[in-house]
C-alpha atoms as a PDB file:
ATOM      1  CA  UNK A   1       0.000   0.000   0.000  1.00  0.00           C
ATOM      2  CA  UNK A   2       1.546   3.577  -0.918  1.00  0.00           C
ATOM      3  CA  UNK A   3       1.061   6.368   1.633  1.00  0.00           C
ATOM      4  CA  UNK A   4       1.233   9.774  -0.206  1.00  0.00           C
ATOM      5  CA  UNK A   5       1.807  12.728   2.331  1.00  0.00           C
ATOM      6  CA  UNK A   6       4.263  15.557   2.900  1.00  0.00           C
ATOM      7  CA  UNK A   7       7.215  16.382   5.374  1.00  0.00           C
ATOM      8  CA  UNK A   8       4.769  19.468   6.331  1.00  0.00           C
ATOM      9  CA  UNK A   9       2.053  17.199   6.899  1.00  0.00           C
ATOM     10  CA  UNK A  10       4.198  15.794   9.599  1.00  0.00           C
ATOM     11  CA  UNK A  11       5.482  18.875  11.143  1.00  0.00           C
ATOM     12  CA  UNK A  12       2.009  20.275  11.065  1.00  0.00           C
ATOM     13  CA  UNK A  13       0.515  17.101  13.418  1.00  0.00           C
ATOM     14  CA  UNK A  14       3.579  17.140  15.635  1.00  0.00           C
ATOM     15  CA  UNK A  15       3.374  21.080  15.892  1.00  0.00           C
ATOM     16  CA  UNK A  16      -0.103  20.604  17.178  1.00  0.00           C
ATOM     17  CA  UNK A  17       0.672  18.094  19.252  1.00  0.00           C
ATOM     18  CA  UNK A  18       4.118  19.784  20.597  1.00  0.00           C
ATOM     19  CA  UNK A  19       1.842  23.109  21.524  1.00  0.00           C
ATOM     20  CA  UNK A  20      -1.533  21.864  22.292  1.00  0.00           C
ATOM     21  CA  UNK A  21      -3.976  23.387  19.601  1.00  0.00           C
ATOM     22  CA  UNK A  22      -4.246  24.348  15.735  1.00  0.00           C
ATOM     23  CA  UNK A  23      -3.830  27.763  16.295  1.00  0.00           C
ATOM     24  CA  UNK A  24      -0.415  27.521  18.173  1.00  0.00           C
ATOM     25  CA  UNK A  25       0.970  25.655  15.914  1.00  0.00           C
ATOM     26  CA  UNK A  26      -0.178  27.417  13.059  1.00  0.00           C
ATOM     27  CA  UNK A  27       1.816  30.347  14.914  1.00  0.00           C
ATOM     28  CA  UNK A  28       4.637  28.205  15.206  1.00  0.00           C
ATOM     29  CA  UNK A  29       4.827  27.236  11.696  1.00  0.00           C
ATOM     30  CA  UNK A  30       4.063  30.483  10.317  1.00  0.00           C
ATOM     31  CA  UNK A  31       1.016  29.234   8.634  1.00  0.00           C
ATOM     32  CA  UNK A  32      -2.641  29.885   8.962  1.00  0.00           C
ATOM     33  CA  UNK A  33      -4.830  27.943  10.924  1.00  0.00           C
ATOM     34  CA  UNK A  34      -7.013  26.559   7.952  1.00  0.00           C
ATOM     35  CA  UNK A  35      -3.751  25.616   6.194  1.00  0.00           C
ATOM     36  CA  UNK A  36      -2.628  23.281   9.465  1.00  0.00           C
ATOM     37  CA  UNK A  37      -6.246  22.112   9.761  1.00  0.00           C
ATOM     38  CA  UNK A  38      -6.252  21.290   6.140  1.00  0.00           C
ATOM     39  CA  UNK A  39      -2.537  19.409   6.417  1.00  0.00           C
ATOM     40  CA  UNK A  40      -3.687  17.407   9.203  1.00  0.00           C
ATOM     41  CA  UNK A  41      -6.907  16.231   7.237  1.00  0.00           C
ATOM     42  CA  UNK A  42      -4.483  14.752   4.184  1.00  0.00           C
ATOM     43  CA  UNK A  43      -2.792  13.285   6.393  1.00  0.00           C
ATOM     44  CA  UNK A  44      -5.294  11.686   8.364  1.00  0.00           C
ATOM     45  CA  UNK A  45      -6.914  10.841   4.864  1.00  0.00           C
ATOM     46  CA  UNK A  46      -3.643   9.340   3.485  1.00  0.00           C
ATOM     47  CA  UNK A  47      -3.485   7.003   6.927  1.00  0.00           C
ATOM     48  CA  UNK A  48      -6.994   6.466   6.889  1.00  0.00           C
ATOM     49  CA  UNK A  49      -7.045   6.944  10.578  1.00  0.00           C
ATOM     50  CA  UNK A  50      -8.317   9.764  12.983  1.00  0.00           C
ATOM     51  CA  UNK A  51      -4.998  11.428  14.681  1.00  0.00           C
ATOM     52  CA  UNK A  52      -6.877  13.627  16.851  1.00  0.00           C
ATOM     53  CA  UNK A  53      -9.856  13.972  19.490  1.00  0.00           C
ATOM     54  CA  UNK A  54     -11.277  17.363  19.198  1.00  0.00           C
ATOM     55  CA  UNK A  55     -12.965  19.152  21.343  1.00  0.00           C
ATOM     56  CA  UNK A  56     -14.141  22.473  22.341  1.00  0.00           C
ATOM     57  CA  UNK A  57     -11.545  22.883  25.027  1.00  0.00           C
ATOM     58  CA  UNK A  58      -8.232  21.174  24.142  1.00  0.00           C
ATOM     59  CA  UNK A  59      -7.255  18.490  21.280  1.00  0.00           C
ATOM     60  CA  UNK A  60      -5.549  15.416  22.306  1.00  0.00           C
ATOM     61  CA  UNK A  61      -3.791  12.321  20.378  1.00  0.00           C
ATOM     62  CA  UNK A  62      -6.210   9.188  19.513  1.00  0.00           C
ATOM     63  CA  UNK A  63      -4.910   5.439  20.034  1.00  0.00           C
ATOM     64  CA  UNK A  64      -3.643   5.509  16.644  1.00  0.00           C
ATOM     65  CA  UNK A  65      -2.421   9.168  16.931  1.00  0.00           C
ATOM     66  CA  UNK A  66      -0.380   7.780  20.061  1.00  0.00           C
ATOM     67  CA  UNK A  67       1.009   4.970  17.871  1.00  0.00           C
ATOM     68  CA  UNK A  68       1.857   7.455  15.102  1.00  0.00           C
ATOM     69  CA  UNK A  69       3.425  10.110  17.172  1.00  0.00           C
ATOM     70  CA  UNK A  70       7.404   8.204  17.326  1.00  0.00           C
ATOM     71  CA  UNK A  71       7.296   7.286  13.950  1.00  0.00           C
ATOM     72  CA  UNK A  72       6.377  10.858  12.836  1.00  0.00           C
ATOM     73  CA  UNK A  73       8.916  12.495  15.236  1.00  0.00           C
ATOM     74  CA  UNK A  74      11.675   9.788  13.770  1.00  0.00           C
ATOM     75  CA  UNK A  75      10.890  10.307  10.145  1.00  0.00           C
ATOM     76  CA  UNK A  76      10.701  14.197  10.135  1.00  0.00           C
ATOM     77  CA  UNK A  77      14.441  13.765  12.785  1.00  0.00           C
ATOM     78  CA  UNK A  78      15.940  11.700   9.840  1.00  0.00           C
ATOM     79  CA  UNK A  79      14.718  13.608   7.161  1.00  0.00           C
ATOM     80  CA  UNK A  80      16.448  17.242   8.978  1.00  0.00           C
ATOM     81  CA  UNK A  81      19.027  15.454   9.191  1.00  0.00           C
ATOM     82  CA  UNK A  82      19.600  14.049   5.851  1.00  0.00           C
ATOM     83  CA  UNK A  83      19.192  17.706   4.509  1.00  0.00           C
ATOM     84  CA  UNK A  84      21.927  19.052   7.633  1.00  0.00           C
ATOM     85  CA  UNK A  85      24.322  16.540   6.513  1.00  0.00           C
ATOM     86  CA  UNK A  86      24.140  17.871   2.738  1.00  0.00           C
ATOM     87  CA  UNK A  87      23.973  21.191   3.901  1.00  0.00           C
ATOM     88  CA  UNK A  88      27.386  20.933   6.068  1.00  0.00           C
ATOM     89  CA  UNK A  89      29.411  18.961   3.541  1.00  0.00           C
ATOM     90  CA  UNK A  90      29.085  22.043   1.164  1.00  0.00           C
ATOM     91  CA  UNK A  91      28.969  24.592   4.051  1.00  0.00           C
ATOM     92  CA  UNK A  92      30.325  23.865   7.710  1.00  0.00           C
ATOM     93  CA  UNK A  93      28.601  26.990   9.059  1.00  0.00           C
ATOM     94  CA  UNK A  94      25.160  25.518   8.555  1.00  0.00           C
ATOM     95  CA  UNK A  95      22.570  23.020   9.643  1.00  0.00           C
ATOM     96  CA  UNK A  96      21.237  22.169  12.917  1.00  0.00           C
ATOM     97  CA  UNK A  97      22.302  20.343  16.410  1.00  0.00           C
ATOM     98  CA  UNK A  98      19.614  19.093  19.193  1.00  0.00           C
ATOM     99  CA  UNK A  99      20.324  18.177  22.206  1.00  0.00           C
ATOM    100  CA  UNK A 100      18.029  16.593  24.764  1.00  0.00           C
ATOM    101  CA  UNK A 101      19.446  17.462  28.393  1.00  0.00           C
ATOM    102  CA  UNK A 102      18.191  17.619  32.148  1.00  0.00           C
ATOM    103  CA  UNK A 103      17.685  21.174  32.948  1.00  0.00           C
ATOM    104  CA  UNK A 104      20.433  21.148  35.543  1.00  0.00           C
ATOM    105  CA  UNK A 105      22.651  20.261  32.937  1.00  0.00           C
ATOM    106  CA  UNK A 106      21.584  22.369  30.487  1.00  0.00           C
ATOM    107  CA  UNK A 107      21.593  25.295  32.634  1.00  0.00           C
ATOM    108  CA  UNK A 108      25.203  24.852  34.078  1.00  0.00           C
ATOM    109  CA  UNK A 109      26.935  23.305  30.641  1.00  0.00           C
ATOM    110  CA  UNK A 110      25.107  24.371  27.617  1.00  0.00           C
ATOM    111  CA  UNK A 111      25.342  28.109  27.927  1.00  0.00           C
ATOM    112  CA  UNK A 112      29.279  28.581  27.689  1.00  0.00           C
ATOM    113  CA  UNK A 113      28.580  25.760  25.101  1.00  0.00           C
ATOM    114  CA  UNK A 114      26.453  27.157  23.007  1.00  0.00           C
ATOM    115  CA  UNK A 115      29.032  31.026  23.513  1.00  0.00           C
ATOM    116  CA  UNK A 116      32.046  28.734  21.969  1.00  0.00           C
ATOM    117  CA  UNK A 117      30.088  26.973  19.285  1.00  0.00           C
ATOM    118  CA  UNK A 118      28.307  29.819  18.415  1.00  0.00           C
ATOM    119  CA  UNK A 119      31.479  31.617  17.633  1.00  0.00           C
ATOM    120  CA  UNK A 120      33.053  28.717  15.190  1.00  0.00           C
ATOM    121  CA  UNK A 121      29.580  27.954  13.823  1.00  0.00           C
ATOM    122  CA  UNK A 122      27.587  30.941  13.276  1.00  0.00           C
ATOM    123  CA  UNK A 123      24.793  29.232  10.845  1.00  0.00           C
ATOM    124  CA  UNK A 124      24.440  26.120  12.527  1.00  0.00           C
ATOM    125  CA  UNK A 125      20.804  26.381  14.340  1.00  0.00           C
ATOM    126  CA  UNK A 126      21.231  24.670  18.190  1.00  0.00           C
ATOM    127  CA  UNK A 127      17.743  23.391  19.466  1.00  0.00           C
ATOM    128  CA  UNK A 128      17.637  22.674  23.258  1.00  0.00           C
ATOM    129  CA  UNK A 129      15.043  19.668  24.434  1.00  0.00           C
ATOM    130  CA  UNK A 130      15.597  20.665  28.592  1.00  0.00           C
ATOM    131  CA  UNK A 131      13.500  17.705  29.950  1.00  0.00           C
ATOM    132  CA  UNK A 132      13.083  15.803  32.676  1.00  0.00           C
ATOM    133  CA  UNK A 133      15.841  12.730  33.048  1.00  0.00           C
ATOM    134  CA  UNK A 134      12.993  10.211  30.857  1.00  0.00           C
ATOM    135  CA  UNK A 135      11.844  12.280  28.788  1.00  0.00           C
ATOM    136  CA  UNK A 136      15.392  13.179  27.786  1.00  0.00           C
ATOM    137  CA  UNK A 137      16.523   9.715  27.464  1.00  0.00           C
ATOM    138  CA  UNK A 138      13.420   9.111  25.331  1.00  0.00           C
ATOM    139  CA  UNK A 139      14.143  11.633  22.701  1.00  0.00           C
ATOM    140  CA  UNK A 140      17.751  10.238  22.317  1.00  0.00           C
ATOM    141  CA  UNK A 141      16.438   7.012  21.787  1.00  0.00           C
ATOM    142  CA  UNK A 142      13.956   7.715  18.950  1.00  0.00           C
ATOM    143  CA  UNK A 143      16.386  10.294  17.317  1.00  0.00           C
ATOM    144  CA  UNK A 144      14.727  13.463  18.327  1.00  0.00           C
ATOM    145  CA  UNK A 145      17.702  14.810  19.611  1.00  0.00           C
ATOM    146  CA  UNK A 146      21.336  14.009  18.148  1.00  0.00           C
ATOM    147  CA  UNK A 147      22.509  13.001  21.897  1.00  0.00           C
ATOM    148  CA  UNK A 148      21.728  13.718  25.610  1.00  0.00           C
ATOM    149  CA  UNK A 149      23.212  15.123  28.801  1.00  0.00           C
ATOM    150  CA  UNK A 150      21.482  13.125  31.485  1.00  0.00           C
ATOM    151  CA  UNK A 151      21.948  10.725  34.412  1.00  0.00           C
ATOM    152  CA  UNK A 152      19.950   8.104  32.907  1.00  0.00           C
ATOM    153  CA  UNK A 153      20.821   5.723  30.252  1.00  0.00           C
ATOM    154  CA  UNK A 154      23.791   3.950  31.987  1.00  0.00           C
ATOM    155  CA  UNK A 155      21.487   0.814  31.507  1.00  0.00           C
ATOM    156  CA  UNK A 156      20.092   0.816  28.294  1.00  0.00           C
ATOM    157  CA  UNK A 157      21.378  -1.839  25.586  1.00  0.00           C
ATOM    158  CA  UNK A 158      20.582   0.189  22.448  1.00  0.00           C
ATOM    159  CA  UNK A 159      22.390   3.621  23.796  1.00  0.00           C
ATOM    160  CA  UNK A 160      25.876   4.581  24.763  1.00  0.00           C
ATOM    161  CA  UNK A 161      26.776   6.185  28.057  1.00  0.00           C
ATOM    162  CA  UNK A 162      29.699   8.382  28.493  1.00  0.00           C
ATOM    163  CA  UNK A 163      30.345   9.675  32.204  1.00  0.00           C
ATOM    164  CA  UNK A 164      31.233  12.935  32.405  1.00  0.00           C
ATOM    165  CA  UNK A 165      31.296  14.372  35.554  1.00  0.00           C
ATOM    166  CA  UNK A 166      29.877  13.069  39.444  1.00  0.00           C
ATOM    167  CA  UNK A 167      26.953  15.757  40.652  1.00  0.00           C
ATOM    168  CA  UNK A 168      26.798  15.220  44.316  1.00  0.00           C
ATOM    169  CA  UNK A 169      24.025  15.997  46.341  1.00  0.00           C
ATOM    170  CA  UNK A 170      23.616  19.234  48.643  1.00  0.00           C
ATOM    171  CA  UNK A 171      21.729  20.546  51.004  1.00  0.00           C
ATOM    172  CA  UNK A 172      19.861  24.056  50.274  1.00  0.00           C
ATOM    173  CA  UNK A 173      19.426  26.122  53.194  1.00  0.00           C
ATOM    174  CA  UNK A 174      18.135  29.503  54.106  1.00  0.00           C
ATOM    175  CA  UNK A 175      20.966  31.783  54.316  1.00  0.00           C
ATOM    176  CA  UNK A 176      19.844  32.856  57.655  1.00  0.00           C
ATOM    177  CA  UNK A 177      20.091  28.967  59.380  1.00  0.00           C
ATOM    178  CA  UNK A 178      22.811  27.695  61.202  1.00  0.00           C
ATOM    179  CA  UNK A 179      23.768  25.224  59.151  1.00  0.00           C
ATOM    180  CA  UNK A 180      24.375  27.811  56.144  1.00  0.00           C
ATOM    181  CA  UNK A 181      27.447  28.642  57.953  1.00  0.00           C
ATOM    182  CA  UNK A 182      29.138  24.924  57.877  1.00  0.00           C
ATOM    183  CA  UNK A 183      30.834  23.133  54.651  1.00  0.00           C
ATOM    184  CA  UNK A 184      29.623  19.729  55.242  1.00  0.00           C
ATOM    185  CA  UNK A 185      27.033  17.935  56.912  1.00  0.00           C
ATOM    186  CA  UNK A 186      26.222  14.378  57.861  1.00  0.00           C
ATOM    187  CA  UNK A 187      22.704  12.870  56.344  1.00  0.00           C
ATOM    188  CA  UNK A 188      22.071  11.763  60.245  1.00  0.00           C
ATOM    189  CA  UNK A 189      22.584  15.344  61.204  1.00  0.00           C
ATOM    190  CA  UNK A 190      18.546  15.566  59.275  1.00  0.00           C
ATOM    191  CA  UNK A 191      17.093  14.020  60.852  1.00  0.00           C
ATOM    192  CA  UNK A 192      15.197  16.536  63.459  1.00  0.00           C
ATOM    193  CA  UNK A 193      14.385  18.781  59.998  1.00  0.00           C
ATOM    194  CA  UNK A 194      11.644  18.996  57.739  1.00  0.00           C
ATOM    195  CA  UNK A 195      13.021  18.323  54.395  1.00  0.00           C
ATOM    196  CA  UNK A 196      11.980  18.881  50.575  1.00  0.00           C
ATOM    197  CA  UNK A 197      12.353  16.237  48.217  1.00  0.00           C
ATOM    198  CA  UNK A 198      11.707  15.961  44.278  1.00  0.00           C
ATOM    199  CA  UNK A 199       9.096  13.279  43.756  1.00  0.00           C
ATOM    200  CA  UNK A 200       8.803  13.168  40.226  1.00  0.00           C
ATOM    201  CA  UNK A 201      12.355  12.650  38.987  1.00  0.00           C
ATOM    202  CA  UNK A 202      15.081   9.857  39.401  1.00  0.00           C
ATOM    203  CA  UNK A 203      16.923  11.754  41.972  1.00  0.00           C
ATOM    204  CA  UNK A 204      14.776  10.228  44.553  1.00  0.00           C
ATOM    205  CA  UNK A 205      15.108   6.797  43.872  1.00  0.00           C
ATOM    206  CA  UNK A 206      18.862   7.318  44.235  1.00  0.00           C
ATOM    207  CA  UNK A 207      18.748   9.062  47.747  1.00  0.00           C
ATOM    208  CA  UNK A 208      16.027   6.398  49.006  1.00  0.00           C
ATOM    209  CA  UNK A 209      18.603   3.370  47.702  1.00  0.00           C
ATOM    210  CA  UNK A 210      21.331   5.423  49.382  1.00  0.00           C
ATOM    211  CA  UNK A 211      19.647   6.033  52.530  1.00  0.00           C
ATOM    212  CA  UNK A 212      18.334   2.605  53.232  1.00  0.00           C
ATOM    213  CA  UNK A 213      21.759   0.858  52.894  1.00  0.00           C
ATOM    214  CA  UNK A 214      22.989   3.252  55.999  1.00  0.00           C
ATOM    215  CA  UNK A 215      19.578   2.520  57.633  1.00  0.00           C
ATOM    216  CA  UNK A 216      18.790   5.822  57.629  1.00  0.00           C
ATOM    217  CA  UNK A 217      14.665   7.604  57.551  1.00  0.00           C
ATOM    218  CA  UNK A 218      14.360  11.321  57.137  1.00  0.00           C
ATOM    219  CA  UNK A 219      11.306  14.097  57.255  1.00  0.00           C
ATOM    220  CA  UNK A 220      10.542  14.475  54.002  1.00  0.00           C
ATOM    221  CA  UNK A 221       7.745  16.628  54.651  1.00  0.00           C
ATOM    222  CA  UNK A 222       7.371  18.402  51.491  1.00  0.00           C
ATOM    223  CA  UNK A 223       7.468  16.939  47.925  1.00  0.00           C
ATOM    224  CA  UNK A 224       7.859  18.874  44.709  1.00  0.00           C
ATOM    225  CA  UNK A 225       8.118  18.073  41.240  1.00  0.00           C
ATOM    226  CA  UNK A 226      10.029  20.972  40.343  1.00  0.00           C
ATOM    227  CA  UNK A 227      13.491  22.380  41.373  1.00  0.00           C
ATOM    228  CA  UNK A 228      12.070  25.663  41.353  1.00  0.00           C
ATOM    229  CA  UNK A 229       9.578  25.161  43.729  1.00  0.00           C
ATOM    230  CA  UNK A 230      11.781  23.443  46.347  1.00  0.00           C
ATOM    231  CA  UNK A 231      14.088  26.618  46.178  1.00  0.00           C
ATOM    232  CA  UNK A 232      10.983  28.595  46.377  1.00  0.00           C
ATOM    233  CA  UNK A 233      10.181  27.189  49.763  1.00  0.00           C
ATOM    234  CA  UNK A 234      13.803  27.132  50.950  1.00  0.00           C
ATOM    235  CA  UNK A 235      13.817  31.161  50.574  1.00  0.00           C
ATOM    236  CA  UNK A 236      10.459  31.173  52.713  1.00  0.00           C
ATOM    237  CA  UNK A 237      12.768  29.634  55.487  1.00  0.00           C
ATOM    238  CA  UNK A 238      10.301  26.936  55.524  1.00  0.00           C
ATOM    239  CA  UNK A 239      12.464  23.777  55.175  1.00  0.00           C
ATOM    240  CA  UNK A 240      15.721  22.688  53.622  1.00  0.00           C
ATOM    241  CA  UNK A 241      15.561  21.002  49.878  1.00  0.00           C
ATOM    242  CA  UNK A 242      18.447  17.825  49.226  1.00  0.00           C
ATOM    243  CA  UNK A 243      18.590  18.920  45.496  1.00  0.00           C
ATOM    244  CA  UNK A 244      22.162  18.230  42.828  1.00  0.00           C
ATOM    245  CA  UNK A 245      24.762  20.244  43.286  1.00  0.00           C
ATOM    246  CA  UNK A 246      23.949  21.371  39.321  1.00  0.00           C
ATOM    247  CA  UNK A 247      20.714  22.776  40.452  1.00  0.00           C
ATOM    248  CA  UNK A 248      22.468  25.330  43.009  1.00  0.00           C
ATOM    249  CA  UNK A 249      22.424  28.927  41.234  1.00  0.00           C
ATOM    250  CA  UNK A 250      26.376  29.436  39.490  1.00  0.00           C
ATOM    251  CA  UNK A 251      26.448  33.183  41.074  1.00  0.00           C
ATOM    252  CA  UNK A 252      25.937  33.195  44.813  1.00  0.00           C
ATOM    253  CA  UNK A 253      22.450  33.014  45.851  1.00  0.00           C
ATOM    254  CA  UNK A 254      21.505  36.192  48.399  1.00  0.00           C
ATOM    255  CA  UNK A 255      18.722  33.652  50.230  1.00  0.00           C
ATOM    256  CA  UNK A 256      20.030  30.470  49.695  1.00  0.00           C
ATOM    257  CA  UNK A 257      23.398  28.652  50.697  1.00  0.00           C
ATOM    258  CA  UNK A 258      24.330  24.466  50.124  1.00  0.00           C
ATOM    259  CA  UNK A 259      26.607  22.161  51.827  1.00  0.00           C
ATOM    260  CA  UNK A 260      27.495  19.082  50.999  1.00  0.00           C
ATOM    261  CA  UNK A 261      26.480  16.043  52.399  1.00  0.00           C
ATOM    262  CA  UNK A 262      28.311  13.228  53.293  1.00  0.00           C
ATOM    263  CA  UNK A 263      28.562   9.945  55.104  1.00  0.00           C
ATOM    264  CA  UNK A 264      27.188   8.704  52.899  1.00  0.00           C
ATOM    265  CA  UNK A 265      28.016  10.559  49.967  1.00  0.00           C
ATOM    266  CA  UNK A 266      25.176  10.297  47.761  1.00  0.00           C
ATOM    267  CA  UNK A 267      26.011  11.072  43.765  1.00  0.00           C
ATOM    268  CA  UNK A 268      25.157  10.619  40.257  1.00  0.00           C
ATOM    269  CA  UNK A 269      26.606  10.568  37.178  1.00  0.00           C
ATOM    270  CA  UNK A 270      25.909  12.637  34.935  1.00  0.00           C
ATOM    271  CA  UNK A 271      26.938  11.559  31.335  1.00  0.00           C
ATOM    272  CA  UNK A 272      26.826  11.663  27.727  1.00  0.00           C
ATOM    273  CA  UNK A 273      23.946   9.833  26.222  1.00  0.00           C
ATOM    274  CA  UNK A 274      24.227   8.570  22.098  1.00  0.00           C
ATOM    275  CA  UNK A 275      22.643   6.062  20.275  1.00  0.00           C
ATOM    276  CA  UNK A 276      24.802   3.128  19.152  1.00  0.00           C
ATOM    277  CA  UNK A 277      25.856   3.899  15.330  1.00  0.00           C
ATOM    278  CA  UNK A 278      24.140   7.221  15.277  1.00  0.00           C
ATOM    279  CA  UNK A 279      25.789   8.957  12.009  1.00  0.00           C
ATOM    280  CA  UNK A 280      26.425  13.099  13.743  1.00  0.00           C
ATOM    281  CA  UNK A 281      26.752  16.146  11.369  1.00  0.00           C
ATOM    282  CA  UNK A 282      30.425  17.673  11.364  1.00  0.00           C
ATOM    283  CA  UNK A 283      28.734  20.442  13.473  1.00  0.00           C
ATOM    284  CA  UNK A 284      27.156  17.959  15.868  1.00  0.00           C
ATOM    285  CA  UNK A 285      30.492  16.236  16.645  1.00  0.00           C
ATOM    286  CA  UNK A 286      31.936  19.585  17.509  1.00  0.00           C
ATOM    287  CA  UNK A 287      29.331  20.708  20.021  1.00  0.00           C
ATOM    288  CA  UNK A 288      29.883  16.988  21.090  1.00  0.00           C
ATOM    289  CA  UNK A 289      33.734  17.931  21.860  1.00  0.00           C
ATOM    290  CA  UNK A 290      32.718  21.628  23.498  1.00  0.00           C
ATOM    291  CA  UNK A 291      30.535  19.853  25.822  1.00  0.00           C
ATOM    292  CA  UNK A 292      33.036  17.510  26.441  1.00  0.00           C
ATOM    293  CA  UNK A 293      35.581  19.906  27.387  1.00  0.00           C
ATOM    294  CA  UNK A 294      33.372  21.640  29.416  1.00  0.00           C
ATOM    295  CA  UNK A 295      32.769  18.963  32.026  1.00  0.00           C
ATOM    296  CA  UNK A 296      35.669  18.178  32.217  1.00  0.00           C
ATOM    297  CA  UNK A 297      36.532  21.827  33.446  1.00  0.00           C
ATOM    298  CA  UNK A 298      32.913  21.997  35.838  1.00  0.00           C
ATOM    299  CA  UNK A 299      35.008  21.742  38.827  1.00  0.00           C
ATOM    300  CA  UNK A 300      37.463  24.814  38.577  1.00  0.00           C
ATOM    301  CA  UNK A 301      34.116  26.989  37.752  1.00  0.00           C
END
């Protein structure tokens, strides 16, 4: 059976999806909203299957839209890329790099990235996928992004992980306690506190392993799903957060100090995340190497 529809056909239904209604992606496209409404129709015509569930409020994926969704994001990743590859073997200033990172990461590493690369490659197009540690690892995966910066993906058969640096974890404090003043700090030492902890990522699986191997139960009295809100809390001088060292603020913070904690010391890796075989553009292999160089220099920042 042939299948006739267009590379816009696909960016059109993953636009919609990626911004939640036709009229934001039609802004993100730079089309009008009949034109995406008409793109998705082909396309739905040409599959013979309904991709979306309207409705007055919001539009969300069918069952088959679900199914759809990796193989459109793969085949509009390969085809970008196909046309990067030609573009940089004629021109080395051109084309595009995307990289899926946690936004610890991204915010510490990818800025004084992106300054150097910017400087050697000043057409090549960067496109930052900050997401949480799965979502990240997903992306690389399917071949969204050309590789990751995550903490994940030590495990996984079909990808390649490169350790970079160790991101131990601190304890964020209102400037104003006691234990702002001190450099380090025993886990034990927690235990009369009420603590913040990040629910909805991997870091607390890894404190929870940590913890129970030393026989150790803390307060966790407030959960968050976001960095920002546990710092947001901290600053109220209503508890202390145990967040990565990454997440602390590069400048000094004027509410908020850390100290590291110890016995045990709890880390993880943070690494470079490829897929196996995964052909990179000359540009992509470069902002590969800045990265590289990069965490390797994290501690003398």
């Amino acid at each position: 059976m042939r299948i006739n529809c267009e590379i816009l056909d696909l960016r059109a239904f993953l636009a919609v999806l990626d911004s939640g209604g036709f009229e934001k992606a039609a802004h993100r496209l730079n089309m009008s909203q009949p034109t995406i409404s008409r793109r998705i129709r082909l396309l739905e015509q040409a599959l013979n299957a309904i991709l979306f569930e309207r409705s007055t409020r919001k539009v969300s994926l069918s069952r088959i839209g679900s199914q759809f969704e990796p193989l459109a994001r793969r085949i509009v990743h390969d085809f970008e890329s196909s046309i990067a590859s030609l573009s940089i073997s004629g021109n080395a200033d051109s084309g595009l790099v995307r990289v899926a990172a946690i936004p610890t990461a991204a915010c510490r590493f990818l800025p004084r990235v992106i300054e150097k690369f910017a400087r050697d490659y000043p057409g090549v197009r960067v496109r930052i996928l900050d997401l949480p540690g799965p979502a990240a690892l997903e992306c690389v995966a399917t071949g969204e992004a050309d590789f990751g910066i995550n903490f994940l993906g030590a495990t996984q058969k079909d990808l390649r992980f490169t350790p970079l640096i160790d991101d131990p974890f601190v304890l964020a404090c209102h400037v104003d306690h006691s234990i702002a003043k001190q450099q380090r700090i025993k886990w034990s030492d927690l235990r009369e506190f009420s603590l913040i902890i990040s629910q909805a990522s991997g870091n607390r699986a890894l404190i929870d392993h940590a913890l129970s191997r030393s026989n150790l139960q803390l307060n966790w009295m407030f959960e968050a799903s976001h960095l920002s809100t546990s710092f947001g809390i901290v600053e109220a001088g209503v508890a202390m957060a145990v967040v990565p060292r990454l997440s602390v603020p590069l400048n000094s913070h004027p509410l908020i100090a850390s100290v590291l904690l110890e016995c045990p010391r709890v880390t993880r890796t943070i690494g470079l995340v490829e897929r196996f075989n995964a052909r990179l553009t000359t540009a992509s292999c470069a902002f590969r190497e800045l990265l590289r160089a990069e965490a390797s220099s994290f501690d003398e920042i």
